[in-house]
Protein backbone atom coordinates (compact mmCIF):
# COMPACT_ATOMS: atom_id res chain seq x y z
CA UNK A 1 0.00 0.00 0.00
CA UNK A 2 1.44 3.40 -1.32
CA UNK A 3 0.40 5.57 1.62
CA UNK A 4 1.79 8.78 0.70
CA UNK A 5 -0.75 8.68 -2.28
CA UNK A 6 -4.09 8.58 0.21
CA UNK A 7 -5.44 12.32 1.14
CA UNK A 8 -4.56 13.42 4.89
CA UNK A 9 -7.60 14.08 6.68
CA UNK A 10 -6.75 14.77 10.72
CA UNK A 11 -10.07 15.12 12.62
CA UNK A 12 -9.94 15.60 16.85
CA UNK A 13 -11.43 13.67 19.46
CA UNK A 14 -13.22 16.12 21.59
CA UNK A 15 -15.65 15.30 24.79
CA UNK A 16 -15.94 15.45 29.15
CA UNK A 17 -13.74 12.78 30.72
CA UNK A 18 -15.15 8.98 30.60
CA UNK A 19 -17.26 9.46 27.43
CA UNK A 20 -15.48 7.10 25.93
CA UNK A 21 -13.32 8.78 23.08
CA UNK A 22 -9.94 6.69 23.74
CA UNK A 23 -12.23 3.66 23.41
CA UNK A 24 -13.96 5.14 20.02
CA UNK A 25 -10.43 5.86 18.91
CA UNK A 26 -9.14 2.65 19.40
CA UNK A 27 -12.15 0.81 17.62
CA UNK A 28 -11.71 2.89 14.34
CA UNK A 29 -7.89 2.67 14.25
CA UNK A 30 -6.50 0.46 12.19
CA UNK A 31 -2.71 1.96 12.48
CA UNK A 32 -1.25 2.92 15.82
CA UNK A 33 1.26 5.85 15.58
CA UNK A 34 4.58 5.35 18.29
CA UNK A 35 2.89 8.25 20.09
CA UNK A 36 -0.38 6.26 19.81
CA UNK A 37 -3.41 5.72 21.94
CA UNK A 38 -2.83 6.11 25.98
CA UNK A 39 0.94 5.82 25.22
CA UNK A 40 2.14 8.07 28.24
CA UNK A 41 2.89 5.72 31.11
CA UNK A 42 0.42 7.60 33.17
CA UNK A 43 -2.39 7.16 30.90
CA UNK A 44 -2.16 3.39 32.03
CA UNK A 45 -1.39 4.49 35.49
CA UNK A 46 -4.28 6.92 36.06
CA UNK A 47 -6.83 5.19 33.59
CA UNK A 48 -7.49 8.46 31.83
CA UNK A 49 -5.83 10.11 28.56
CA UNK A 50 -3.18 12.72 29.49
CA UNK A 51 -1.74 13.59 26.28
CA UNK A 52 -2.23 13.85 22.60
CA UNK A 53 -2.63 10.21 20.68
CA UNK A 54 -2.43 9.70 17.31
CA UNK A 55 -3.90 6.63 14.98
CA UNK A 56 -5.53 6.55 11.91
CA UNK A 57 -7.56 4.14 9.80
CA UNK A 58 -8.09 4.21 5.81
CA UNK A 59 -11.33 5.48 4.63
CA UNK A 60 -11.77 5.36 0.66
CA UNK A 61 -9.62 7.78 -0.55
CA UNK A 62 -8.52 9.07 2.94
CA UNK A 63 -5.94 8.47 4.90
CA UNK A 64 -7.56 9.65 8.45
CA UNK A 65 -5.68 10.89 11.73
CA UNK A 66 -7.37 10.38 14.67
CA UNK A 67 -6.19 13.19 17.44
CA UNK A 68 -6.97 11.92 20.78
CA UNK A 69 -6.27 14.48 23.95
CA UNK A 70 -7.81 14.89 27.38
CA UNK A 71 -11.19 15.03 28.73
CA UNK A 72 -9.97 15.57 32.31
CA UNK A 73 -11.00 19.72 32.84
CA UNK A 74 -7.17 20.37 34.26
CA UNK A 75 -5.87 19.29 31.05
CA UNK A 76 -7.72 21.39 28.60
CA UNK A 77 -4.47 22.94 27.61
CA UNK A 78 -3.04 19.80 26.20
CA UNK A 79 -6.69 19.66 23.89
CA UNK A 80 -5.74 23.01 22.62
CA UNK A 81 -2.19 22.23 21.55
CA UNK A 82 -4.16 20.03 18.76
CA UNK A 83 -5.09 23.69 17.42
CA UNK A 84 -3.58 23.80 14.19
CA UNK A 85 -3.41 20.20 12.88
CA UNK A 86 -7.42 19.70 12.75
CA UNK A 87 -9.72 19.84 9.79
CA UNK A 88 -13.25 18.32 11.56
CA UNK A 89 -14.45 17.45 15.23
CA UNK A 90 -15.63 14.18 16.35
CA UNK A 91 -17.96 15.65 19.60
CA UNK A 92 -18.04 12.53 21.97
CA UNK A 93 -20.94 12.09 24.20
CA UNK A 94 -22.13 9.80 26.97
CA UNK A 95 -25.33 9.04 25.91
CA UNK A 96 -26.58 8.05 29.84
CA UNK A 97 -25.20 11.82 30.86
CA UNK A 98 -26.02 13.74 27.76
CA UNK A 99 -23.80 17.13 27.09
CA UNK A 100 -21.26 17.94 30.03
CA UNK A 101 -19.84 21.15 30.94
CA UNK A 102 -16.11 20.51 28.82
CA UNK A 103 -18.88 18.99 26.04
CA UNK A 104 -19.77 22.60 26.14
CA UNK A 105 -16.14 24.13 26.93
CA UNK A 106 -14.39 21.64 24.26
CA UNK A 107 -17.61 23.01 21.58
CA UNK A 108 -16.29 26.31 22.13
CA UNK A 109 -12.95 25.27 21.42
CA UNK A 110 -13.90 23.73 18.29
CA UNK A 111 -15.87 26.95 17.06
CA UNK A 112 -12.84 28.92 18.34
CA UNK A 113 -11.06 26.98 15.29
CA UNK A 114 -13.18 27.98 13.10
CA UNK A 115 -13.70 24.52 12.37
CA UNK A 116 -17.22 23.88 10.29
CA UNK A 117 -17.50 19.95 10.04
CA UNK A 118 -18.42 18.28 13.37
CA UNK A 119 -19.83 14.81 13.83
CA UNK A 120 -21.61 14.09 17.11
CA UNK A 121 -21.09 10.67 19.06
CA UNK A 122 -23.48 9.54 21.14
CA UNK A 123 -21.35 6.71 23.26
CA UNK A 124 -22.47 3.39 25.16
CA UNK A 125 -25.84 3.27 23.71
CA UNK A 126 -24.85 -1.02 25.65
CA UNK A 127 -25.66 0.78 29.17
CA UNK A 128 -28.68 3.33 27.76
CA UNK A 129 -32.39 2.11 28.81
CA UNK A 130 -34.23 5.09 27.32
CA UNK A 131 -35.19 5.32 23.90
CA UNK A 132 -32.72 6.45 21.44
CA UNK A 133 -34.36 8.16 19.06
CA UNK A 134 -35.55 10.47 21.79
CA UNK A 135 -32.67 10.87 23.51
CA UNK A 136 -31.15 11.88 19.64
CA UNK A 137 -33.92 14.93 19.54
CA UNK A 138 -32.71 15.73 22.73
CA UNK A 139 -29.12 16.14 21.60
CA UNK A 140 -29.92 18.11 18.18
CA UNK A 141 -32.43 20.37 20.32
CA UNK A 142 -28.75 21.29 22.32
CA UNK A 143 -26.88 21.39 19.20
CA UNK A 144 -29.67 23.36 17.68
CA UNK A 145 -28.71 26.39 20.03
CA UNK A 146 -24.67 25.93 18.53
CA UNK A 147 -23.65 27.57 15.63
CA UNK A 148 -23.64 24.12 14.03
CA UNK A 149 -27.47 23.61 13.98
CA UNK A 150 -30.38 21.35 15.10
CA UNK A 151 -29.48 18.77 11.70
CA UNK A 152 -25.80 18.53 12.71
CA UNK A 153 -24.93 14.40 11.86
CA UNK A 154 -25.70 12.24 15.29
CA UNK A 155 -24.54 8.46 15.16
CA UNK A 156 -25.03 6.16 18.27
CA UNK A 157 -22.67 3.64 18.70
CA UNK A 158 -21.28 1.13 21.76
CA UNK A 159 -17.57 1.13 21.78
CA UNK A 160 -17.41 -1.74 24.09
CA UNK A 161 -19.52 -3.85 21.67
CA UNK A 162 -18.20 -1.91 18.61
CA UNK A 163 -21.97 -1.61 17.36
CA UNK A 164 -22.92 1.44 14.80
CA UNK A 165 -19.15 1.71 13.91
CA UNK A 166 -20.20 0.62 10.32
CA UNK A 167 -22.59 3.99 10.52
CA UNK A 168 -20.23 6.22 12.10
CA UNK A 169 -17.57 5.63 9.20
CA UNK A 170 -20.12 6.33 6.52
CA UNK A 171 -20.68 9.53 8.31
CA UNK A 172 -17.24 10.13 8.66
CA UNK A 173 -17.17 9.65 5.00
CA UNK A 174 -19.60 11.69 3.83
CA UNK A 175 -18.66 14.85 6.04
CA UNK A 176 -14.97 14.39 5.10
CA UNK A 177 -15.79 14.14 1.32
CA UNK A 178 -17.96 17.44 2.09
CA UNK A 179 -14.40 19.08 3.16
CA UNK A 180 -12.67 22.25 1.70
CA UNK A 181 -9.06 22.40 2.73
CA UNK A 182 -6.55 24.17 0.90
CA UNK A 183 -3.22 22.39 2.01
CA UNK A 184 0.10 24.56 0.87
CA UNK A 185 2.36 21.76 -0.40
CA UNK A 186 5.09 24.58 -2.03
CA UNK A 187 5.39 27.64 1.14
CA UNK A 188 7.72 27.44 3.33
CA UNK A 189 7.90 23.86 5.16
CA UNK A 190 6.66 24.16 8.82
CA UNK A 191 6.15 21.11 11.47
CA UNK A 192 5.17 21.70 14.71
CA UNK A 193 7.03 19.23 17.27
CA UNK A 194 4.65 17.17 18.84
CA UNK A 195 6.94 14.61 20.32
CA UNK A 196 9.92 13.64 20.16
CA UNK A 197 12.61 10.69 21.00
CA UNK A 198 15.55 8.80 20.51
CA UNK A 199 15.38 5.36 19.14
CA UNK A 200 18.97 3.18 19.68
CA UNK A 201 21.23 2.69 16.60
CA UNK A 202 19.13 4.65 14.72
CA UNK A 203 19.09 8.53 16.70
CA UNK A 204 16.68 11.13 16.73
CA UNK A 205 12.90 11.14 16.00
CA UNK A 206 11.20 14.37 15.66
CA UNK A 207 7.13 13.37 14.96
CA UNK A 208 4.44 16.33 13.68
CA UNK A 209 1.93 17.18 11.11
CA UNK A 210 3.38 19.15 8.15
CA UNK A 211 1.69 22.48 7.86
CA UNK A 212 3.16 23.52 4.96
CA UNK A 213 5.72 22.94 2.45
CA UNK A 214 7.01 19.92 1.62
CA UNK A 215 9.24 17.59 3.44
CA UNK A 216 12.29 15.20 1.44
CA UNK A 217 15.20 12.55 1.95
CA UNK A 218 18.79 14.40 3.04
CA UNK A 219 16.44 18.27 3.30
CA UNK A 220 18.51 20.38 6.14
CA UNK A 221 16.05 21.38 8.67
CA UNK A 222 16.20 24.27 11.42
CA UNK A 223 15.15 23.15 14.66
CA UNK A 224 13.51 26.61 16.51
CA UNK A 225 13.59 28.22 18.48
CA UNK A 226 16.59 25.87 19.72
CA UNK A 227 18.64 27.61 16.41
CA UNK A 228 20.07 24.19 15.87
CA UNK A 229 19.65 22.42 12.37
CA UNK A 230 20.42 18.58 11.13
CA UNK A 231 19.85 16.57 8.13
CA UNK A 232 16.50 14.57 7.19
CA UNK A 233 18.03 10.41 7.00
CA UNK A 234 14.75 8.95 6.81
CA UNK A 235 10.69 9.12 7.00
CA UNK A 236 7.67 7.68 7.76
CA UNK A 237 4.20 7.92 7.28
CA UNK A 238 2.73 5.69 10.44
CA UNK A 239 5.56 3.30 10.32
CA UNK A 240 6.06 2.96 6.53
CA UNK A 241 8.76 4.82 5.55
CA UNK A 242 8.58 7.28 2.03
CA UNK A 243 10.90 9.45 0.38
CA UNK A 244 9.05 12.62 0.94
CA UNK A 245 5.74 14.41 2.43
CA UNK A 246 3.75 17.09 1.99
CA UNK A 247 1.55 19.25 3.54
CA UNK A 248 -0.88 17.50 5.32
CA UNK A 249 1.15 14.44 6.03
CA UNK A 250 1.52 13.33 9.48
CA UNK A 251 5.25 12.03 9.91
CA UNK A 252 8.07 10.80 12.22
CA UNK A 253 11.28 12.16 10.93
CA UNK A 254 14.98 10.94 11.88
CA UNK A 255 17.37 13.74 11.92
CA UNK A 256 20.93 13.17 12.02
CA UNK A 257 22.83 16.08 14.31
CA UNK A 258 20.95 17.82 16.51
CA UNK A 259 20.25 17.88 20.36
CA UNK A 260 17.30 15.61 21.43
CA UNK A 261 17.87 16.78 25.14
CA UNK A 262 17.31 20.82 24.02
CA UNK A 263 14.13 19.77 21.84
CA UNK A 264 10.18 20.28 23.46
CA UNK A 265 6.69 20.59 22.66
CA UNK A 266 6.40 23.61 20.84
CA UNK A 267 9.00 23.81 18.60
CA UNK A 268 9.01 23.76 15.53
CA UNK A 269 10.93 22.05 12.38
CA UNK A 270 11.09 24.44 9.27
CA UNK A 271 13.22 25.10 5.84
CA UNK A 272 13.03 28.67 6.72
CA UNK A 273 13.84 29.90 9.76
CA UNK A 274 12.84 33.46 8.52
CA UNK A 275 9.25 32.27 8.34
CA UNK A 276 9.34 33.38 12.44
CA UNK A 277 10.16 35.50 15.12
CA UNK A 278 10.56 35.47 18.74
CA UNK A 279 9.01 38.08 20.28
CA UNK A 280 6.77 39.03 23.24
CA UNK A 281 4.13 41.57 22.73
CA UNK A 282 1.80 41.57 19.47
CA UNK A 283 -1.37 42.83 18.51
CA UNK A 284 -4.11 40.55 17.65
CA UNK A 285 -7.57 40.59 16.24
CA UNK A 286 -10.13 38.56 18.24
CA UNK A 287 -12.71 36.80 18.04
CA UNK A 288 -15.14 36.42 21.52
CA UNK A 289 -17.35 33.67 22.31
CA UNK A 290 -20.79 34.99 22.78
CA UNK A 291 -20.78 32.05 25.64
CA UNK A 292 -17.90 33.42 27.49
CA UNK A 293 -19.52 35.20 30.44
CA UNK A 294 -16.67 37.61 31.99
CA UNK A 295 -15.38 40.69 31.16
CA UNK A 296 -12.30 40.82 29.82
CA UNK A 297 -10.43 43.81 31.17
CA UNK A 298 -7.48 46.00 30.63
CA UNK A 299 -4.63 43.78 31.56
CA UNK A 300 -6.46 40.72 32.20
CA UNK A 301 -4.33 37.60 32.61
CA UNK A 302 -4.65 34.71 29.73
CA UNK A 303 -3.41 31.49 28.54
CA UNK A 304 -2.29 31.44 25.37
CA UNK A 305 -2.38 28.04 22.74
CA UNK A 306 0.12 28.81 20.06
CA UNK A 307 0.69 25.66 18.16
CA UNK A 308 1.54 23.25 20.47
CA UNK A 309 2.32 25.10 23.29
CA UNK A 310 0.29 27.14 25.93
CA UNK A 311 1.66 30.54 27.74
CA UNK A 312 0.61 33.26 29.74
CA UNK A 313 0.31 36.40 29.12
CA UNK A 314 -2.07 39.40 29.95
CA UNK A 315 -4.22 40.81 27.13
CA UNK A 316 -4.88 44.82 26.56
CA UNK A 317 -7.94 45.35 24.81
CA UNK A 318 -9.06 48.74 22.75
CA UNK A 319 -10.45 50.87 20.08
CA UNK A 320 -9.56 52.82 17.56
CA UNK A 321 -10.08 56.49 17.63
CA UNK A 322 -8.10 59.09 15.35
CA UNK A 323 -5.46 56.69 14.77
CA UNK A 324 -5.09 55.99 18.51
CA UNK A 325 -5.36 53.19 20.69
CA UNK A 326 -7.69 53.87 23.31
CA UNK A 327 -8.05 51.24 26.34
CA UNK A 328 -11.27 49.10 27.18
CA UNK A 329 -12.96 46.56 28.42
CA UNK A 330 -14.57 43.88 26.35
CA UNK A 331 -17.65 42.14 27.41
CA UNK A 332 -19.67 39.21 25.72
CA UNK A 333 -21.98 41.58 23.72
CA UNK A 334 -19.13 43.22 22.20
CA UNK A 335 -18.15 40.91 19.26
CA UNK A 336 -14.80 41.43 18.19
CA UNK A 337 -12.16 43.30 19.36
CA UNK A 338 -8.72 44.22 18.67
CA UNK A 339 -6.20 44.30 21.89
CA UNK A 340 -2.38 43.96 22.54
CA UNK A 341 -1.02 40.72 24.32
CA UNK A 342 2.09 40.85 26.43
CA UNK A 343 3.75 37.16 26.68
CA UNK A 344 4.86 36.45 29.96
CA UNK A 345 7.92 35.34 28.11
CA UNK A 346 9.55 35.45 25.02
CA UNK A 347 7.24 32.95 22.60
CA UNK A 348 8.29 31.68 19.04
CA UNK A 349 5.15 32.72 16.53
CA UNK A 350 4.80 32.32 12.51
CA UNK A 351 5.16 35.71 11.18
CA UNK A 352 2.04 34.90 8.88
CA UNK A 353 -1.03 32.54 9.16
CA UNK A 354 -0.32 32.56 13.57
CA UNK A 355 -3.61 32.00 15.18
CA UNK A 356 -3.77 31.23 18.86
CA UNK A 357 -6.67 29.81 21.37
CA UNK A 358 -7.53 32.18 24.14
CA UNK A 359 -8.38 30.52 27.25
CA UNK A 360 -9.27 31.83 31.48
CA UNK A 361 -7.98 28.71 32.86
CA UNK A 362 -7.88 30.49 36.19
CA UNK A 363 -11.61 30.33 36.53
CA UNK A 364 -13.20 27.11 38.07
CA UNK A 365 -13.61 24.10 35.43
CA UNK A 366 -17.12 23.70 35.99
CA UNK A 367 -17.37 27.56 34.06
CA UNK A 368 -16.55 27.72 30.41
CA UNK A 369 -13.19 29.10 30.42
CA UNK A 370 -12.46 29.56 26.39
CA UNK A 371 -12.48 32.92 25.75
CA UNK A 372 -12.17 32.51 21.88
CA UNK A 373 -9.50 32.54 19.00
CA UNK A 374 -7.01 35.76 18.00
CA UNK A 375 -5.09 36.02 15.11
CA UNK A 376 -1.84 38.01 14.28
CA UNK A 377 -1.87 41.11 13.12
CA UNK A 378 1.35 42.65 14.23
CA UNK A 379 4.43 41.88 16.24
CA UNK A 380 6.11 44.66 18.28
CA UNK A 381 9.71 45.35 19.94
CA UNK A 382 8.79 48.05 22.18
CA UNK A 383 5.15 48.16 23.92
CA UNK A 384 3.27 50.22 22.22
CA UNK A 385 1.70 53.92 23.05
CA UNK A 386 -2.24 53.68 24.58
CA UNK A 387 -4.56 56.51 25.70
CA UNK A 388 -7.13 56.65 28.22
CA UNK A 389 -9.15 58.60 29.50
CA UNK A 390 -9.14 60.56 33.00
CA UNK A 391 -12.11 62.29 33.88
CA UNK A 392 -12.34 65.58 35.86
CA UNK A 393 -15.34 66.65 38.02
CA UNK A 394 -16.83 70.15 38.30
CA UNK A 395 -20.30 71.54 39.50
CA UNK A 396 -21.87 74.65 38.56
CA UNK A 397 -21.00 77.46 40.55
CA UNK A 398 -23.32 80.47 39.07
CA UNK A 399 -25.49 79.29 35.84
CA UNK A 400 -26.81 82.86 35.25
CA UNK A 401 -23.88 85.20 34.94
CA UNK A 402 -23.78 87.51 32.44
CA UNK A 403 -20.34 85.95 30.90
CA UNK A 404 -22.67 82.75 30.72
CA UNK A 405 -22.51 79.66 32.87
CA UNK A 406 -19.61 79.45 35.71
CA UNK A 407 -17.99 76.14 36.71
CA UNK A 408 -15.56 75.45 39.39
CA UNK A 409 -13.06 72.57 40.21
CA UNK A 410 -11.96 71.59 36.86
CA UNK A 411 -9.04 73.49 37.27
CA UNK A 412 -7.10 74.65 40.72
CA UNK A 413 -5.45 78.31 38.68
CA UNK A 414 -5.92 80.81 36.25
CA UNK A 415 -2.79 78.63 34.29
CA UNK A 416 -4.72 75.97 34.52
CA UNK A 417 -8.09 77.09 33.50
CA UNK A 418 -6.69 77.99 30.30
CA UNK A 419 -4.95 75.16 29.44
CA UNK A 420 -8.90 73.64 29.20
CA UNK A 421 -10.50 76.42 26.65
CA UNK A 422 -11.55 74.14 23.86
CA UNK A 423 -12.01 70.64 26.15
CA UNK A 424 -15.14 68.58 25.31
CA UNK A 425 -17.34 68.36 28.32
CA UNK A 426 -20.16 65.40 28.99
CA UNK A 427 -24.13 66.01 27.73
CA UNK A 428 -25.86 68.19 28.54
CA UNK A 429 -22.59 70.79 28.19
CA UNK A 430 -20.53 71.17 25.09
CA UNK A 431 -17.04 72.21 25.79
CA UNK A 432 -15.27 75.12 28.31
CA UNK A 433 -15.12 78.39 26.02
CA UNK A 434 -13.08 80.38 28.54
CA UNK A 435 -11.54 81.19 31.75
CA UNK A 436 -13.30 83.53 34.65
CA UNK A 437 -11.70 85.49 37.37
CA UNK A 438 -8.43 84.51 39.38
CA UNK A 439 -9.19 80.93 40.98
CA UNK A 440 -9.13 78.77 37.89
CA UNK A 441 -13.45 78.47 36.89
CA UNK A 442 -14.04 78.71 33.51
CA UNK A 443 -17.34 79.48 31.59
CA UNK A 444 -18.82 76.58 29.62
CA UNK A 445 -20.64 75.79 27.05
CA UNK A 446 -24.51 74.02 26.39
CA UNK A 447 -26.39 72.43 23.91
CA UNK A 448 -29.62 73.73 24.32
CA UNK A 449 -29.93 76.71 25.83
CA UNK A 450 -33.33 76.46 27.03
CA UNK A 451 -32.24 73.28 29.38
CA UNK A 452 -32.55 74.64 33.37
CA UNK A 453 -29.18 74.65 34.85
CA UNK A 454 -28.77 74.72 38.59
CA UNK A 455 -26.18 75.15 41.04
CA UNK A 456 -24.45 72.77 41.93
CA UNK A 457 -24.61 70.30 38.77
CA UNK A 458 -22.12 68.22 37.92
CA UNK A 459 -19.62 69.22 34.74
CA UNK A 460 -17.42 65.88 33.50
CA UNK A 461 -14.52 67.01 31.59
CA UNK A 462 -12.76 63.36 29.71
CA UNK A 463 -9.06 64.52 29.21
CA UNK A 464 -7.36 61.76 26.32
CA UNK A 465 -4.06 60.55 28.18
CA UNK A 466 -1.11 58.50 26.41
CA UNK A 467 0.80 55.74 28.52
CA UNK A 468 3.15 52.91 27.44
CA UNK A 469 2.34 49.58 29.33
CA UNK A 470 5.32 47.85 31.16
CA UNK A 471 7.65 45.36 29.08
CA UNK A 472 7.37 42.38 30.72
């Protein structure tokens, strides 16, 4: 069997802890990758997944990877590291529990990807008494309330007894075939590093999906952000080896002359080192998740999935005004936003194509804690220059003088009083026109002239401030 020839397809296993999607994975797969199902020693330990898995199975045409990471809620950020490698969702459910709060938090995630193609699983229909076909309404009456609608394609199967497996492939099939993706076999090659090892008398393995580019026998390769490089002596495509790979291909790699010891999770393998930069403070364009409840403030702390790696950082959102950046705060009905993120540390990024997974992982795992997706718009040396505004309270101090209306307390001196001619004041005034007398009150301005004034009424002067944030 020519491998290399079948279409890449890598589709992620998504659901709450004990639904069952190690089991699923494990019935479809056909090939088991060295970083396979439950491989980490603790996975057996524990019982549970704690790490990414990959298998895959042949399907027509297809050659399909099967991503397999945590359910557990405390290792969500392990889940997001499977960011950029995904083309569909497989949404695992306990049928006997129904939707779960990471069901929800993990459906986030997925819409965060921008991902359109998910199939639902409805797991151990062996231990359900109810009736499924009811229990199925059920499930597209919660999926009706998603962005991926009320006819999104529901299969019921028993992994134990490996009935409706038959079903779910068709399924697969058919949403797979329904796929647009738009692979880049000739940019630059990138490969994010999602494990990594050495194998005796043969040296170092390197194992990733290929992004982009295209991959070859004896290619140099730059190891980054480690700034180390060695030569490609042989690779595979789940354990048959090829002469070459493309975009799209999942592959172990042996590289001859580099430092296994220096390598993690999160670097990357590329032909063009150029392609990145190290950096940390960008700006970003986001994109919210209507279901994410808090506020996100000025300076609020995040964690950050770029690739396969998750940092922290706080984010600095604002708006636009004149060509300046003016500082806000971003709540749930505000869709959309543009801010500035300051890495806690220095990060490696993709100068183009970056997109990162936004995440509150501070807040309690029984809240959904995805905030949403950003993607790059510009990376930055130097923190750049914000403006906010400070506001200044007056009151009214005579609102029938002759010279026209008299406030005090926006300014302390004459000096200062005239520093504010021209200042926009808050509805119902207009702006401060002059100064009066020796004590630094100024006459102001209103819209309608027939409004009652008293003495005594508040005057709000905003004053625009610039301010550089703090390199971390």
């Amino acid at each position: 069997m020519e491998i290399e020839k079948k279409i890449p397809i890598h589709i992620g296993l998504f659901g709450h802890i004990d639904s069952g999607k190690t089991k699923i994975a494990e019935v479809l797969s056909e090939i088991i990758s060295t970083a396979g199902i439950d491989a980490h020693p603790q996975s057996k330990e524990r019982g549970i997944t704690i790490d990414l898995g990959f298998s895959s199975f042949l399907l027509d045409k297809y050659l399909v990877t099967l991503v397999d990471g945590p359910g557990h809620a405390d290792l969500i950020k392990i889940s997001a590291s499977s960011v950029e490698i995904i083309d569909c969702a497989l949404i695992v459910i306990d049928i006997n529990k129904g939707p779960q709060v990471q069901t929800g938090e993990h459906l986030i995630m997925v819409e965060a990807l921008n991902l359109d193609t998910i199939i639902v699983v409805l797991n151990k229909i062996d231990l359900f008494i109810g009736n499924i076909e009811e229990e199925i309404k059920k499930i597209r009456k919660f999926f009706g309330s998603t962005s991926y609608g009320y006819n999104v394609p529901i299969f019921a199967v028993s992994a134990k007894d490996k009935k409706g497996f038959e079903e779910l492939k068709n399924g697969i099939l058919e949403s797979i075939n329904s796929l647009k993706i738009e692979r880049k076999p000739t940019e630059d090659l990138i490969i994010p590093v999602d494990h990594h090892f050495p194998i005796k008398g043969i040296g170092a393995i390197l194992t990733g999906t290929i992004l982009s580019g295209s991959l070859t026998l004896n290619q140099n390769l730059e190891i980054l952000p480690l700034n180390t490089s060695g030569r490609v002596k042989n690779i595979q495509i789940f354990h048959q080896d090829v002469d070459s790979a493309k975009s799209g291909d999942r592959v172990g790699i042996n590289i001859k002359g580099i430092e296994l010891k220096k390598v993690y999770r999160g670097c990357y393998a590329t032909s063009n080192p150029n392609a990145f930069e190290f950096c940390n403070i960008i700006e970003v364009e986001v994109k919210n998740h209507v279901l994410f409840k808090p506020k996100t403030s000025f300076g609020t702390q995040l964690h950050i999935t770029i690739g396969m790696l998750t940092i922290t950082g706080n984010i600095y959102p604002f708006y636009e005004l004149d060509g300046k950046r003016i500082q806000t705060t971003i709540s749930n009905k505000d869709q959309g936003f543009k801010a500035i993120i300051l890495f806690k540390e220095k990060v490696l990024i993709r100068k183009k194509n970056a997109f990162m997974l936004l995440s509150r992982l501070d807040l309690p795992p029984t809240t959904l804690r995805i905030l949403g997706s950003a993607e790059l718009l510009k990376i930055f040396r130097e923190p750049p220059i914000f403006y906010k505004y400070k506001t200044k309270k007056g009151s009214i101090k005579n609102p029938n003088h002759p010279e026209g209306i008299i406030c005090t307390g926006l300014a302390q001196s004459p000096t200062g009083a005239k520093k504010l001619i021209g200042k926009l004041l808050d509805s119902p005034f207009t702006k401060i026109l002059s100064t009066f007398g020796t004590k630094g009150a100024v006459i102001v301005g209103i819209k309608d002239q027939n409004k009652i004034v008293k003495k005594g009424d508040p005057v709000f002067l905003k004053e625009l401030r610039s301010f550089q944030l703090k390199n971390i």
